[in-house]
Structure formats: C-alpha cells, structure tokens
C-alpha atoms as a PDB file:
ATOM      1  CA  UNK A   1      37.793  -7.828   2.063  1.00  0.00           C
ATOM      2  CA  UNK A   2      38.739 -10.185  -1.039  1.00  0.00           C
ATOM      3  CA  UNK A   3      37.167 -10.043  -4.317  1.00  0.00           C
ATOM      4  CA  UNK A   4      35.805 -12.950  -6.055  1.00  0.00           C
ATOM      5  CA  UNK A   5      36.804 -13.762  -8.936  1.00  0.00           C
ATOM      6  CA  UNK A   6      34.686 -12.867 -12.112  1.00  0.00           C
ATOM      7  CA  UNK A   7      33.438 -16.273 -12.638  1.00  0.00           C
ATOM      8  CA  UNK A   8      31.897 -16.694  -8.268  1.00  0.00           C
ATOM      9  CA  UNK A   9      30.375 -13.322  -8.929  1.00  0.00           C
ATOM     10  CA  UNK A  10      26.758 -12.968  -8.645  1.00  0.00           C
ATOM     11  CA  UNK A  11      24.930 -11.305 -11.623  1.00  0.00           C
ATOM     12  CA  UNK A  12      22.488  -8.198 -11.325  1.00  0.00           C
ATOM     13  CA  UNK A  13      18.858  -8.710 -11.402  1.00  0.00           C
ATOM     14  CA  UNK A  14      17.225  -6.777 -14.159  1.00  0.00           C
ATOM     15  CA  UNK A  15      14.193  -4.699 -13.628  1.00  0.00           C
ATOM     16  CA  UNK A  16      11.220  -7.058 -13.443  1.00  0.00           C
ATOM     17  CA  UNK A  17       7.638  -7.582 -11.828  1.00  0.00           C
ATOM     18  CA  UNK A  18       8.490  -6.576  -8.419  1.00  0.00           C
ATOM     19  CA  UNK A  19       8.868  -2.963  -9.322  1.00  0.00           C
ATOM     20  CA  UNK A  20       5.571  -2.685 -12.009  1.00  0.00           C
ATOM     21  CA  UNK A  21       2.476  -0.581 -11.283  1.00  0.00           C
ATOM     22  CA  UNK A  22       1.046  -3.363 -10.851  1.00  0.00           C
ATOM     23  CA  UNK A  23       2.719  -5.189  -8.121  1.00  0.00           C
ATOM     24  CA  UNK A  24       3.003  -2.107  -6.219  1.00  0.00           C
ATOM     25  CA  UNK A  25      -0.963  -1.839  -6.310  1.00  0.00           C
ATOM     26  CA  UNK A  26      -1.332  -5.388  -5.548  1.00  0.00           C
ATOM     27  CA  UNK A  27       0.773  -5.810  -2.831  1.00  0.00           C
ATOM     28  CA  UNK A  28       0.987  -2.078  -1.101  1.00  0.00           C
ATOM     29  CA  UNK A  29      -2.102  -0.114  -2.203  1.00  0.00           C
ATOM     30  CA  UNK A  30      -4.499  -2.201  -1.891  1.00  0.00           C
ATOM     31  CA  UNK A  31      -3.742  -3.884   1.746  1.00  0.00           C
ATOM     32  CA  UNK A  32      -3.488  -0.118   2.578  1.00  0.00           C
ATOM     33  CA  UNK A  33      -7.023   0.111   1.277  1.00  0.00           C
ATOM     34  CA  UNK A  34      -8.253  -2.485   3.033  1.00  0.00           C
ATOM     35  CA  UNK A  35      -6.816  -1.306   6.074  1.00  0.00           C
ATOM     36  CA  UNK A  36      -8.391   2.272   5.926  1.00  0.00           C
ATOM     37  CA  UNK A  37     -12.017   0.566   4.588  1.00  0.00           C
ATOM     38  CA  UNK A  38     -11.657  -1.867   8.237  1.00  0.00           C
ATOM     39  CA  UNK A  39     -10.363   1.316  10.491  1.00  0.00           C
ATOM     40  CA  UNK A  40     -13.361   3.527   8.607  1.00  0.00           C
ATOM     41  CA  UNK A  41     -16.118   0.832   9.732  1.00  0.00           C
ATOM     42  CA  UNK A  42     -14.229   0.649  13.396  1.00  0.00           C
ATOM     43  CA  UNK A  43     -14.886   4.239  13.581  1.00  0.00           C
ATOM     44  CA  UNK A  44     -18.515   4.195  12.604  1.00  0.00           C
ATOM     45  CA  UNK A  45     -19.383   1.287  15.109  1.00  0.00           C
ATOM     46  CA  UNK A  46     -18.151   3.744  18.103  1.00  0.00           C
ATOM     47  CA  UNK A  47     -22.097   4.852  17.357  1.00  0.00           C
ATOM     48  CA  UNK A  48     -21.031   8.669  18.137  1.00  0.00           C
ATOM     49  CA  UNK A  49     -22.431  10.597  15.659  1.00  0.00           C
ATOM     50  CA  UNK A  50     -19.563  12.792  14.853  1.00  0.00           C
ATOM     51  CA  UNK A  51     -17.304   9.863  14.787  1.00  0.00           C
ATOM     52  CA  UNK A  52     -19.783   8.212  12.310  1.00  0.00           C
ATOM     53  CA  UNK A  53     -19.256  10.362   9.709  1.00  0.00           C
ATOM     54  CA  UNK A  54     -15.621  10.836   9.947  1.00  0.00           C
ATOM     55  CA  UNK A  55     -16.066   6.883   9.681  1.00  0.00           C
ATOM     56  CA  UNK A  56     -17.825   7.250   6.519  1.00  0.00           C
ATOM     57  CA  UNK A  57     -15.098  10.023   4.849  1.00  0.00           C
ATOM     58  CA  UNK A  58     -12.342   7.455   5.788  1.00  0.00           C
ATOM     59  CA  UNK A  59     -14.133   4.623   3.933  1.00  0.00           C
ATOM     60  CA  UNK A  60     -14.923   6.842   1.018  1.00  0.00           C
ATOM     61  CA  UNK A  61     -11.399   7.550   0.507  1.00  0.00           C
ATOM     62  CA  UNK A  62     -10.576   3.975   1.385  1.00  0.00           C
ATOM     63  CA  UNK A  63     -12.718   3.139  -1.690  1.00  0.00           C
ATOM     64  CA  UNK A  64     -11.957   5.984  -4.065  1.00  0.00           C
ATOM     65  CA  UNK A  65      -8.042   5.029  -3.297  1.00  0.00           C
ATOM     66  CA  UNK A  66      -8.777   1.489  -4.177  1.00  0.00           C
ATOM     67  CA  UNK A  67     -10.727   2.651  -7.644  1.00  0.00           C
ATOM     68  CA  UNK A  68      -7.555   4.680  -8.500  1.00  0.00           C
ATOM     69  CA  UNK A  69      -4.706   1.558  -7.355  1.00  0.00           C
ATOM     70  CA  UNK A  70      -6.844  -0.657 -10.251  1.00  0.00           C
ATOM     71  CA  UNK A  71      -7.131   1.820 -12.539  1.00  0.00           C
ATOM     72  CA  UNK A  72      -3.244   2.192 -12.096  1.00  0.00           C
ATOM     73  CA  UNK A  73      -2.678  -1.659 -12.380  1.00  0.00           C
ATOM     74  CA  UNK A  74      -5.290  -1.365 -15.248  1.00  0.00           C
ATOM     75  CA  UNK A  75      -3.392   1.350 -17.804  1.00  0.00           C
ATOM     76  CA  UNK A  76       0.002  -0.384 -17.223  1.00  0.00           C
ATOM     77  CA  UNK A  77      -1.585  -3.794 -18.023  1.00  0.00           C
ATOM     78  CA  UNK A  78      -2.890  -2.163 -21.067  1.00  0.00           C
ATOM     79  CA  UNK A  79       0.086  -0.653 -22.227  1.00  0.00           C
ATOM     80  CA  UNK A  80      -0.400   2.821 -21.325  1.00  0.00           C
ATOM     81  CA  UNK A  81       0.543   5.774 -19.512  1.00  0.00           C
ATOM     82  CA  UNK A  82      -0.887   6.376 -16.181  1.00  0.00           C
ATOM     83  CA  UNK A  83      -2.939   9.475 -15.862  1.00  0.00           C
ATOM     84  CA  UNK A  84      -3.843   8.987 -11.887  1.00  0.00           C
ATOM     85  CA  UNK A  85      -1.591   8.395  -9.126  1.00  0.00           C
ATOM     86  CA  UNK A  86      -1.696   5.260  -6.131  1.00  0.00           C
ATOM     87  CA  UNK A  87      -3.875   7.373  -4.311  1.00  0.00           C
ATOM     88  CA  UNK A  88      -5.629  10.369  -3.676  1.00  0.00           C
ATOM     89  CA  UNK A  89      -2.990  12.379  -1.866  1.00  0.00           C
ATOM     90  CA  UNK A  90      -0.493  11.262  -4.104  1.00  0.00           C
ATOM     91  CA  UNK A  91      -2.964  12.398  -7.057  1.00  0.00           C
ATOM     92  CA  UNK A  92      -3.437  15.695  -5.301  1.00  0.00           C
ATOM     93  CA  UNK A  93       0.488  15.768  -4.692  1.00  0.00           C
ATOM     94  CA  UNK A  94       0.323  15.770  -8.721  1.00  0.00           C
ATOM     95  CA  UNK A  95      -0.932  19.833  -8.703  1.00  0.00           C
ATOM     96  CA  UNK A  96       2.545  20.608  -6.567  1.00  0.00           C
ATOM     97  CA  UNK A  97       4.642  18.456  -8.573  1.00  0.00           C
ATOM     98  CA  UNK A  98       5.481  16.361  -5.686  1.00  0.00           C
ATOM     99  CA  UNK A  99       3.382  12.916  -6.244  1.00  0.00           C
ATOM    100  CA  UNK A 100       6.068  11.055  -4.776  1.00  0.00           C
ATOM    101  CA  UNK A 101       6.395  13.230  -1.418  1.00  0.00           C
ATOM    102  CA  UNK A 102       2.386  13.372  -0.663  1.00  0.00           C
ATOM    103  CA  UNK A 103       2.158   9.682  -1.517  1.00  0.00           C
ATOM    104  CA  UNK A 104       4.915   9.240   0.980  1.00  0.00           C
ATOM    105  CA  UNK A 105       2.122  11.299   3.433  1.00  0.00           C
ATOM    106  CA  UNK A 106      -0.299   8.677   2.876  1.00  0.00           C
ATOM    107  CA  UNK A 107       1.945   5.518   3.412  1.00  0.00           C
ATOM    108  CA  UNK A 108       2.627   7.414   6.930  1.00  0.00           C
ATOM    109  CA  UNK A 109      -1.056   7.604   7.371  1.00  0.00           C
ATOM    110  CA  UNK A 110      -1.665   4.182   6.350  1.00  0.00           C
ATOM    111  CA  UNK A 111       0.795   3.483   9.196  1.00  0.00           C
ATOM    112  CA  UNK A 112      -0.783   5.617  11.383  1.00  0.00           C
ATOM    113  CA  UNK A 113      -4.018   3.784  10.944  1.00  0.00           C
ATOM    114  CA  UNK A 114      -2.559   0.278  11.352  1.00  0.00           C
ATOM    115  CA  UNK A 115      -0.946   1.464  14.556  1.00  0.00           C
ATOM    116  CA  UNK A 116      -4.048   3.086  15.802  1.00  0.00           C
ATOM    117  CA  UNK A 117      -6.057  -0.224  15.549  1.00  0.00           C
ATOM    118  CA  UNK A 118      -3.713  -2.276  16.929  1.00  0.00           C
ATOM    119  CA  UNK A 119      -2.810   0.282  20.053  1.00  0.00           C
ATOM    120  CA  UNK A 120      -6.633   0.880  20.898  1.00  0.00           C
ATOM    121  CA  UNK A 121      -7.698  -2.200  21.220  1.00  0.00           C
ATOM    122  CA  UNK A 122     -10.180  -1.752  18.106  1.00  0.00           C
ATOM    123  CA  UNK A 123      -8.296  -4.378  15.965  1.00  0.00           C
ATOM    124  CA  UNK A 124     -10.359  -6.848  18.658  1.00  0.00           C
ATOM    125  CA  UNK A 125     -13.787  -5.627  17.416  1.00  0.00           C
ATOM    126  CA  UNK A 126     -13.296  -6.740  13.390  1.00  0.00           C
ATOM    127  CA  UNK A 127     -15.986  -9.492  12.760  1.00  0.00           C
ATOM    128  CA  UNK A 128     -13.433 -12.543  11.979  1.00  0.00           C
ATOM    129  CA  UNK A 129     -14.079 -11.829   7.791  1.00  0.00           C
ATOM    130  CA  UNK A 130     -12.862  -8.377   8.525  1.00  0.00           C
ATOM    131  CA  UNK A 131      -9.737 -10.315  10.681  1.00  0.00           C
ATOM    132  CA  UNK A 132      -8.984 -12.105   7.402  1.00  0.00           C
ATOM    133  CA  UNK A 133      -9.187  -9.419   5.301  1.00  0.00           C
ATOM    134  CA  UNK A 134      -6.817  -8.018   7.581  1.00  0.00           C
ATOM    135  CA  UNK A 135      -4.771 -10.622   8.169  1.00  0.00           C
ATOM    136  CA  UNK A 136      -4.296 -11.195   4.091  1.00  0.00           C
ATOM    137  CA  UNK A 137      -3.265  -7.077   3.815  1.00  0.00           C
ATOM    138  CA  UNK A 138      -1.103  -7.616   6.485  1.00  0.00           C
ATOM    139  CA  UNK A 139       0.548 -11.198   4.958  1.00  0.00           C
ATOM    140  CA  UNK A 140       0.549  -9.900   1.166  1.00  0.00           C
ATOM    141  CA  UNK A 141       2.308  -6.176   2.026  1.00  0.00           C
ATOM    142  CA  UNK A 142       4.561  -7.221   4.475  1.00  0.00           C
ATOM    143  CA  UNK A 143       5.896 -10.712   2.512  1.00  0.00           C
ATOM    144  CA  UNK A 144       5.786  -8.464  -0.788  1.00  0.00           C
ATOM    145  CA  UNK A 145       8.055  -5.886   1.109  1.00  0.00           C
ATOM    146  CA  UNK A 146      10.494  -8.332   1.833  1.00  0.00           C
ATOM    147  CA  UNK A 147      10.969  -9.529  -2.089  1.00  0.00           C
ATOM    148  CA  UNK A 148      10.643  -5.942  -2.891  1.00  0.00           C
ATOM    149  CA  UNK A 149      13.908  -5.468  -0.410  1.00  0.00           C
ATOM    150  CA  UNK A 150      15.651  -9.054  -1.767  1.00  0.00           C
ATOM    151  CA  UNK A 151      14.931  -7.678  -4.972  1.00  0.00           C
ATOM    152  CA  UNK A 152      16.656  -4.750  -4.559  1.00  0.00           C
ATOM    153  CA  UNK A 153      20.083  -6.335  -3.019  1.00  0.00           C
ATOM    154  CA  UNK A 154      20.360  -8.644  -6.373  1.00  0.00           C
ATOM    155  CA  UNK A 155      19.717  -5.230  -8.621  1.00  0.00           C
ATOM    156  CA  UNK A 156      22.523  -3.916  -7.109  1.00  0.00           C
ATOM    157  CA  UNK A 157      25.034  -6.674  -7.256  1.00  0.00           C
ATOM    158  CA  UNK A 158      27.152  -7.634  -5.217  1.00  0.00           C
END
C-alpha cells in the first residue's frame, strides 16, 4: 500500500461535541429512556396484575435514569464534575469501581428491551405518539451512532 504524501494526508479530528456528556445523554441515554418508559407502559397494558407492577418498576427506572442522563448533561454544561453516572446501574456500578462495565449491562438491557418489543409483537400496540416517540429514539441514537463511529475514523487519522 503507498503512502501519500504529507501534503494529500488527511488531518486528525480533535476531541469535540460528539464525545461530551452531553451528546452521549442526548443521543444514547435518553432514546434508551424512552424506550424502557414505552416497554414499561406495554407491560402494564397486558392488565395482569403481576405484570402491572413489574410495568410500573421498569418505568420508574425509565424515569429515574432519565433524571440522572440531565443531571449529567446539566453539571458538564455548567462546568463541573459529574457526581452521578448515565444511569442507575452504571451509578450502582460506581460502589464496585466498575461504572463503565455495569453501564455496559444496561446498554445490553436497553437492547434487550428494544428486541423484546419488536419480537413480540408489542411494538404494534404503542398509541401512534408513543410510535413517534419511538421512532425519534430510534432516528436520534442510531444516526448519532453513526457520527459517533465517523467521528472516530477521522480521530484516528488515516
């Protein structure tokens, strides 16, 4: 393979917006919230009781994830240091050291949930607001994955 010559060679990216707090709980957390708040209500419209309330648990943490992705966007906005993780897993993740690992877990679950919805059938029972909210999480996390990933390739050089 030839090298090009120093003047055709294209110049590293620096570190920018892509890779902030905040575009991370833009673009990733919050879709995933929205994602577990829509499979939480899909779970409490089954109308079995035990169902129901694991409905209710997933939409709690759905919300208490979301509280926790702003407040993350909000301390780097402000200048600050962090004191809460993405998420809740990730924030209990923080009392083994391992933020990065248990957030990992709930990226996987997030997954998991996306895949359930769409496997079962109960993607079909969102009201269509819910199917736009869902649509838009889908859009903004998988077009923001894709500059994340273009990103990336220019940091590195080439």
């Amino acid at each position: 393979m030839r090298e090009q010559p120093a003047s055709m060679s294209i110049p590293k990216a620096e570190p920018g917006f892509l890779e902030t707090p905040v575009f991370q709980a833009l673009t990733i957390g919050v879709p995933f919230c929205i994602f577990k708040l829509l499979f939480g209500l899909l779970i409490m419209r089954t109308g079995n009781v035990p169902l129901s309330i694991l409905g209710w648990v997933v939409v709690a943490w759905a919300s208490a994830d979301l509280l926790l992705n702003l407040a993350r966007a909000f301390f780097h906005l402000s200048g600050q240091t962090s004191p809460v993780e993405y998420c809740t897993i990730a924030q209990l993740g923080r009392h083994f050291n391992r933020p990065r690992l248990f957030l990992a877990l709930d990226t996987f679950l997030a997954f998991s949930i996306i895949c359930l919805a769409l496997w079962s059938g109960w993607i079909g029972y969102l009201n269509p607001f819910e199917s736009y909210l869902w649509y838009a999480a889908t859009t903004l996390n998988l077009i923001s994955l894709s500059l994340v990933n273009i990103w990336l390739e220019l940091r590195r050089g080439g």
